[in-house]
N, C-alpha and C. Protein backbone atom coordinates (compact mmCIF):
# COMPACT_ATOMS: atom_id res chain seq x y z
N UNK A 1 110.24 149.52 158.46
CA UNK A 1 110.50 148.11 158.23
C UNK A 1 110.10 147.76 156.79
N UNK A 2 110.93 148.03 155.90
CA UNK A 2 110.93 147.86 154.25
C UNK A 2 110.49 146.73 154.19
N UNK A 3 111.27 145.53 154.67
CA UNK A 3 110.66 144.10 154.06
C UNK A 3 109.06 143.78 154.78
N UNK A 4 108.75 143.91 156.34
CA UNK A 4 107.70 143.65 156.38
C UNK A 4 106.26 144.22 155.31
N UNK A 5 107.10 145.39 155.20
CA UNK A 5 106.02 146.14 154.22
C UNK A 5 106.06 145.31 153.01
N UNK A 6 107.28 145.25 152.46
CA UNK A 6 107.03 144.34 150.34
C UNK A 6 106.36 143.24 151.14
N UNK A 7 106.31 142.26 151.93
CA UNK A 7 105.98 141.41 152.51
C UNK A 7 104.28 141.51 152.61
N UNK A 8 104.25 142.66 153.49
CA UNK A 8 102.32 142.67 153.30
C UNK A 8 101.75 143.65 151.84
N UNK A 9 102.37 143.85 150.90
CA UNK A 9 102.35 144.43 149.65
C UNK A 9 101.96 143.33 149.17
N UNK A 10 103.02 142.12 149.16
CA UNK A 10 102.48 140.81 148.27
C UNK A 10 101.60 140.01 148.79
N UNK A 11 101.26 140.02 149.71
CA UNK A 11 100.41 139.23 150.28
C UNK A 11 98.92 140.04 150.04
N UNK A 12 98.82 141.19 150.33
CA UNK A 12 97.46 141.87 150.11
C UNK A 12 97.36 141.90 148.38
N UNK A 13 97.94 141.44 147.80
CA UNK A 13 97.69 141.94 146.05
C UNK A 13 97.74 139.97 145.72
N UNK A 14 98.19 139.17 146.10
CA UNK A 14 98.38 137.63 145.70
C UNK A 14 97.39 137.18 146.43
N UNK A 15 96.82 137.20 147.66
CA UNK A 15 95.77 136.48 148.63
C UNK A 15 94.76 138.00 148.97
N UNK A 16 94.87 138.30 149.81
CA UNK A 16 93.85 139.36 150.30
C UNK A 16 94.20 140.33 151.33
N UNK A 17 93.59 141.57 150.89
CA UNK A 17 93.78 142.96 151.64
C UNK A 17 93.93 142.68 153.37
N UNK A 18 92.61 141.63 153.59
CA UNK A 18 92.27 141.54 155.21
C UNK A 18 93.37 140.38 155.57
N UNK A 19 93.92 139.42 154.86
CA UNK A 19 94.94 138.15 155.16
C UNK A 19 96.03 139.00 155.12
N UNK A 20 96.54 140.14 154.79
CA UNK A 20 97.74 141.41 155.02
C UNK A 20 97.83 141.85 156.27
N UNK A 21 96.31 142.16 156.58
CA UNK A 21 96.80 143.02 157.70
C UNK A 21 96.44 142.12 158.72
N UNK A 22 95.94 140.85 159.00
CA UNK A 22 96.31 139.81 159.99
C UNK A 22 97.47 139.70 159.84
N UNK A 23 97.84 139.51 159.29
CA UNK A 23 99.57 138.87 158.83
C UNK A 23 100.56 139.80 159.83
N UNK A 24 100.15 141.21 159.45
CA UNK A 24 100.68 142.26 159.61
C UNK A 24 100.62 142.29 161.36
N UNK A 25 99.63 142.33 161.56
CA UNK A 25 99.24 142.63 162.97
C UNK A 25 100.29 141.48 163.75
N UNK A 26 100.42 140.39 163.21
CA UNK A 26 100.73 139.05 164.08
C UNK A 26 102.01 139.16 163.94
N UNK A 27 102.28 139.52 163.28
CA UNK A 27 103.84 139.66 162.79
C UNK A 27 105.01 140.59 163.67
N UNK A 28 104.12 141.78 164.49
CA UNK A 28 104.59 143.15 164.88
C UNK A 28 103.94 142.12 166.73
N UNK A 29 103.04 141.42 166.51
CA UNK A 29 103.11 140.75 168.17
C UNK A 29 103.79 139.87 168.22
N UNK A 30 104.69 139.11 167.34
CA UNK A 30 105.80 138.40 167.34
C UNK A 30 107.01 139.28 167.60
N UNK A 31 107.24 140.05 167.14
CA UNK A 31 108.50 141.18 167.09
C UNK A 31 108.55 141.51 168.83
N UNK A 32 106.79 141.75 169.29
CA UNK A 32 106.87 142.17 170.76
C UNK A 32 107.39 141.58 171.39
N UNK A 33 107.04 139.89 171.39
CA UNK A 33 107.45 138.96 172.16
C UNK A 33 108.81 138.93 172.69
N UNK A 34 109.63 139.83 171.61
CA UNK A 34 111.46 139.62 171.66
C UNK A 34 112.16 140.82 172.78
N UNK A 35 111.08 141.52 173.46
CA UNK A 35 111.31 142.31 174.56
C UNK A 35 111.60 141.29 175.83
N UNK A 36 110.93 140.40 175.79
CA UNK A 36 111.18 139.62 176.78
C UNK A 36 111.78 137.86 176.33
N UNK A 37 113.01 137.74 176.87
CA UNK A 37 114.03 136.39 177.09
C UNK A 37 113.86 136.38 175.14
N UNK A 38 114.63 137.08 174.62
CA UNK A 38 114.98 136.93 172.96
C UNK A 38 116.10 135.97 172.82
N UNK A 39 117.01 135.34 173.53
CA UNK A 39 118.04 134.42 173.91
C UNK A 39 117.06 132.95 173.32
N UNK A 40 115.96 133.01 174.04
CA UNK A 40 114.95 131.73 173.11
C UNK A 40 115.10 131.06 172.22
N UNK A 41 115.44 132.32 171.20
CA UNK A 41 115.53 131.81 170.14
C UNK A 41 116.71 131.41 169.52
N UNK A 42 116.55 130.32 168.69
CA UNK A 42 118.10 129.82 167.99
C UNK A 42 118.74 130.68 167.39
N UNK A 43 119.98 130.19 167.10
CA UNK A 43 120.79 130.99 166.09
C UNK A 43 120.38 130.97 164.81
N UNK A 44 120.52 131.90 164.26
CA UNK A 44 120.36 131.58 162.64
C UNK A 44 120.96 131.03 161.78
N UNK A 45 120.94 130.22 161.31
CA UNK A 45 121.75 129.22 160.32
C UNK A 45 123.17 130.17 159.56
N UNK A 46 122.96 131.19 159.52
CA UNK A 46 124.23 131.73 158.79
C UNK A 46 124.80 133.26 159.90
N UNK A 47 124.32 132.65 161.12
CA UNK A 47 125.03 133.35 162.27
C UNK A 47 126.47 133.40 162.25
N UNK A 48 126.93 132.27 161.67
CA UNK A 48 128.68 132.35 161.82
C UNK A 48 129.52 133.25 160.76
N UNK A 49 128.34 133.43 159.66
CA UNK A 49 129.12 134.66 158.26
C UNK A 49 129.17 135.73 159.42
N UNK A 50 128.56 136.41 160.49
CA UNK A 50 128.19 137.86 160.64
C UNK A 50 129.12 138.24 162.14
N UNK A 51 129.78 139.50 161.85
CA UNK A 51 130.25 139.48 163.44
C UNK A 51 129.59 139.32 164.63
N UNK A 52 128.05 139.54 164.38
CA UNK A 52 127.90 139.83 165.79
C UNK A 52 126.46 138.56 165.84
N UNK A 53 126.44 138.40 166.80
CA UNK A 53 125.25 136.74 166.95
C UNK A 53 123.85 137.03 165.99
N UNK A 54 123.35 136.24 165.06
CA UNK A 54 122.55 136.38 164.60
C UNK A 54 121.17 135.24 165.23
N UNK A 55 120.07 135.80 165.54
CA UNK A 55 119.27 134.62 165.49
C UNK A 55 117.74 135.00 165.20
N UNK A 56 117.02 134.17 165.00
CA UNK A 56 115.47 134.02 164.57
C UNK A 56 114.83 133.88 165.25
N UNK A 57 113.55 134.11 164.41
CA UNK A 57 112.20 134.10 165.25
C UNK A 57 111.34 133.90 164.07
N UNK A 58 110.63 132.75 163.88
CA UNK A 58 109.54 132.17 162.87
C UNK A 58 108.55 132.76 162.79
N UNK A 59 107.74 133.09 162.04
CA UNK A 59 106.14 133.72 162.02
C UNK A 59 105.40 132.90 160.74
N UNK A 60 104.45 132.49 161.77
CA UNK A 60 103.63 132.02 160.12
C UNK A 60 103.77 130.42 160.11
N UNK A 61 102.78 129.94 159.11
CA UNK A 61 102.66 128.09 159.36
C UNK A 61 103.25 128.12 157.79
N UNK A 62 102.93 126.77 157.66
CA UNK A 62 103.21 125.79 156.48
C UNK A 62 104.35 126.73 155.88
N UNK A 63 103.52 126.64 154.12
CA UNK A 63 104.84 127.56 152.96
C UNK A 63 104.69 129.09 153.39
N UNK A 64 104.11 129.69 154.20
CA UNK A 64 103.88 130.74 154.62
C UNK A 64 105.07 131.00 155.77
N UNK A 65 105.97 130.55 155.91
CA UNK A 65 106.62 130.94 156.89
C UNK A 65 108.04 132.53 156.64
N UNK A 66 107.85 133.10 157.77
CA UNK A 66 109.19 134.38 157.64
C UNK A 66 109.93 133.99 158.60
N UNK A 67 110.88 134.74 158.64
CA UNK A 67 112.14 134.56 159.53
C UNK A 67 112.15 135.80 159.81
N UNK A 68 112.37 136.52 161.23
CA UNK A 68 112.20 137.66 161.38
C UNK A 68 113.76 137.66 162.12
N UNK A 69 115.20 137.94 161.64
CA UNK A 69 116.53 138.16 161.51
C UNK A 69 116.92 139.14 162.65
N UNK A 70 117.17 138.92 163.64
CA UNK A 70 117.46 139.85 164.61
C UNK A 70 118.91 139.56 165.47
N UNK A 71 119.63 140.71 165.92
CA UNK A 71 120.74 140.62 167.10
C UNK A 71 120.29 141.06 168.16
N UNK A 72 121.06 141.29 169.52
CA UNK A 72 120.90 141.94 170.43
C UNK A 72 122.03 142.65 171.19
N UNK A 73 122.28 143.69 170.51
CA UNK A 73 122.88 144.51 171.99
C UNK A 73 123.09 145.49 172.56
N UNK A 74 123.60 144.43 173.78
CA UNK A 74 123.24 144.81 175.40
C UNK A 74 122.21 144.53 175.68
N UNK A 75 121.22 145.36 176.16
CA UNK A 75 119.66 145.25 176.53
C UNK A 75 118.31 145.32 175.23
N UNK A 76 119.22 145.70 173.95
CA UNK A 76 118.40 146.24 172.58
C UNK A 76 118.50 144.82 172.05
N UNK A 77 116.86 144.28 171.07
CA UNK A 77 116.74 143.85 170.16
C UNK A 77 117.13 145.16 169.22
N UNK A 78 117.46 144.18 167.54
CA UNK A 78 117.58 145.54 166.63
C UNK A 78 116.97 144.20 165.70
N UNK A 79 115.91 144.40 165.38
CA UNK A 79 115.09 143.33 164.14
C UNK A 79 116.17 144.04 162.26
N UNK A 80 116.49 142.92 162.09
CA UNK A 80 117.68 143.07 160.42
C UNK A 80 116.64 143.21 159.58
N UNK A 81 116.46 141.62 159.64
CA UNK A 81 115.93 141.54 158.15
C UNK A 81 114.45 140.67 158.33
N UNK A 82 113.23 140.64 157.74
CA UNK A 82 112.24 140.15 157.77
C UNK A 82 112.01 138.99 156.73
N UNK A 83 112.17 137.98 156.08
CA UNK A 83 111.92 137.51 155.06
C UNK A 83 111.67 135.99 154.56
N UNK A 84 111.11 135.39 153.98
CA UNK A 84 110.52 134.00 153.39
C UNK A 84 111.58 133.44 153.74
N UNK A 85 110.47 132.56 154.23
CA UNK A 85 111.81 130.90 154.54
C UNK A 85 112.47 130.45 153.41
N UNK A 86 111.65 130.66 152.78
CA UNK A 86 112.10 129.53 151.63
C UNK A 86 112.90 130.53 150.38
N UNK A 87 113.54 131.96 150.83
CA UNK A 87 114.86 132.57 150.32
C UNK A 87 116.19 132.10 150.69
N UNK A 88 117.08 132.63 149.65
CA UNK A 88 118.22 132.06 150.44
C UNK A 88 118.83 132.96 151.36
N UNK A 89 119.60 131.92 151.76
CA UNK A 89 120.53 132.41 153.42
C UNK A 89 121.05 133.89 153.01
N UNK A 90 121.40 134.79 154.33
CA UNK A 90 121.64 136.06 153.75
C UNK A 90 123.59 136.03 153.56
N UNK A 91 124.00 136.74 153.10
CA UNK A 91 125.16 137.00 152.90
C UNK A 91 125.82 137.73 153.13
N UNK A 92 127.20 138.05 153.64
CA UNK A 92 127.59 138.99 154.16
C UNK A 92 127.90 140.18 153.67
């Protein structure tokens, strides 16, 4: 998972080593959560560029927030893309 990693790269070198690997840890029990009823969650705002259903899952408060970019199918989550709210929308 490339982005979670640049993700706790910048965070352990801009804030702190131990605020990384909380981050980190909470981040991978959010991901768990999507084993069970992942339908929960909304679509993703640029679900309609992509063939196949895109939707989210938030991690994190205030300006700290990620979007953790996931589809599902059949019975499989497949987590895309990990990344700052406040990037822009992804593209096809």
């Amino acid at each position: 998972m490339a982005d979670a990693d640049a993700a706790y790269s910048w965070i352990a070198a801009h804030r702190s080593p131990a605020r990384a690997e909380r981050w980190y840890q909470e981040l991978f029990n959010q991901i768990g959560t999507l084993t069970r009823h992942p339908g929960r969650c909304p679509l993703a705002r640029e679900s309609d560029r992509f063939p196949e259903e895109l939707r989210e899952l938030l991690h994190g408060k205030r300006n700290n927030k990620y979007r953790i970019l996931f589809t599902m199918r059949q019975d499989v989550v497949i987590v895309l893309y990990i990344q700052h709210a406040a990037r822009a929308e992804l593209e096809t």
